[in-house]
Protein backbone atom coordinates (compact mmCIF):
# COMPACT_ATOMS: atom_id res chain seq x y z
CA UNK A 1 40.27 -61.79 -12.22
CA UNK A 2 40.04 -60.15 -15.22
CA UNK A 3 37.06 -59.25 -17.05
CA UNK A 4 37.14 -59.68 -21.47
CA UNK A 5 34.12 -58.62 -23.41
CA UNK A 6 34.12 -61.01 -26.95
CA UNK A 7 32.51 -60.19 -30.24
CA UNK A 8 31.68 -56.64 -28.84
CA UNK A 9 28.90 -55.22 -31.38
CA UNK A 10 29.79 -51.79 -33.67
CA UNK A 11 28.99 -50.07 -36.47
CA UNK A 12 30.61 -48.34 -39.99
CA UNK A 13 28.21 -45.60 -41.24
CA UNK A 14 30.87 -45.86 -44.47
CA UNK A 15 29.49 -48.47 -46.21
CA UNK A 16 25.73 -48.27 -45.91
CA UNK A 17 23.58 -46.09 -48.13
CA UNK A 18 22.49 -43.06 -47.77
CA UNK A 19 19.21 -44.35 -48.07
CA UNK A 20 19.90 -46.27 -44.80
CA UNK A 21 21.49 -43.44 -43.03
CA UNK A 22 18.37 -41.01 -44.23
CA UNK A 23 16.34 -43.79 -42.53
CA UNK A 24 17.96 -43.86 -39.42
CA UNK A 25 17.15 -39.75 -38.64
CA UNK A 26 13.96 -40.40 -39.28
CA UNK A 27 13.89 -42.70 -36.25
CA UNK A 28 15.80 -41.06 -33.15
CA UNK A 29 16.03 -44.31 -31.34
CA UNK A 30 17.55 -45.84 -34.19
CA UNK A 31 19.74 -43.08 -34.53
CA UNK A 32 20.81 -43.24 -30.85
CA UNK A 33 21.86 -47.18 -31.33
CA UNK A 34 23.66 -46.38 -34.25
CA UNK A 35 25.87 -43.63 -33.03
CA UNK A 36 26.68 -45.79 -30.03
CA UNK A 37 27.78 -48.57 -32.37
CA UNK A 38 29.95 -46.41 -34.28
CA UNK A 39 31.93 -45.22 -31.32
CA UNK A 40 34.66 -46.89 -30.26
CA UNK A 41 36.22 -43.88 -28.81
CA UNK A 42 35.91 -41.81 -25.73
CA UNK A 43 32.27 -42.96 -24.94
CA UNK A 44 32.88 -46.48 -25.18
CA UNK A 45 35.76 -46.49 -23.14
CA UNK A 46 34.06 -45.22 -20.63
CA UNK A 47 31.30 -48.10 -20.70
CA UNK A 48 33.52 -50.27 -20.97
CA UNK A 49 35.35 -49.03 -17.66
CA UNK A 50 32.31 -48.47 -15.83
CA UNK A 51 30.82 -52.04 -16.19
CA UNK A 52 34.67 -53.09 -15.38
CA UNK A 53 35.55 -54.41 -18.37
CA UNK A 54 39.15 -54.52 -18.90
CA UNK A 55 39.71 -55.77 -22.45
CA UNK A 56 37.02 -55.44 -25.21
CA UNK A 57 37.08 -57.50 -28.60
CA UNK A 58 35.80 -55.66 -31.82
CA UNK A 59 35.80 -57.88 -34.72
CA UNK A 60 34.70 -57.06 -38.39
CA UNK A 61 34.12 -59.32 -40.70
């Protein structure tokens, strides 16, 4: 059986402030979240591979 992860959660840094993103170093938590959001690269594929997901749906709306 296959396994497909819907709605998958991520991030553009592009569009927010800089305000916002000034925010976010203050906070390294925050920081750490949003970095994982905006990958959906290397990293993410390897999440996604070791929680066996085979097909992952980003959306953006």
């Amino acid at each position: 059986m296959r396994v497909i992860a819907i709605e998958e959660h991520f991030s553009n840094s592009a569009p927010q402030s800089a305000d916002a993103l000034a925010s976010l170093r203050l906070h390294p938590q925050l920081a750490h979240v949003q970095q994982r959001l905006e990958d959906v690269g290397r990293r993410r594929l390897r999440d996604k591979d070791a929680a066996g997901i085979d097909v992952q749906v980003l959306s953006h709306g």
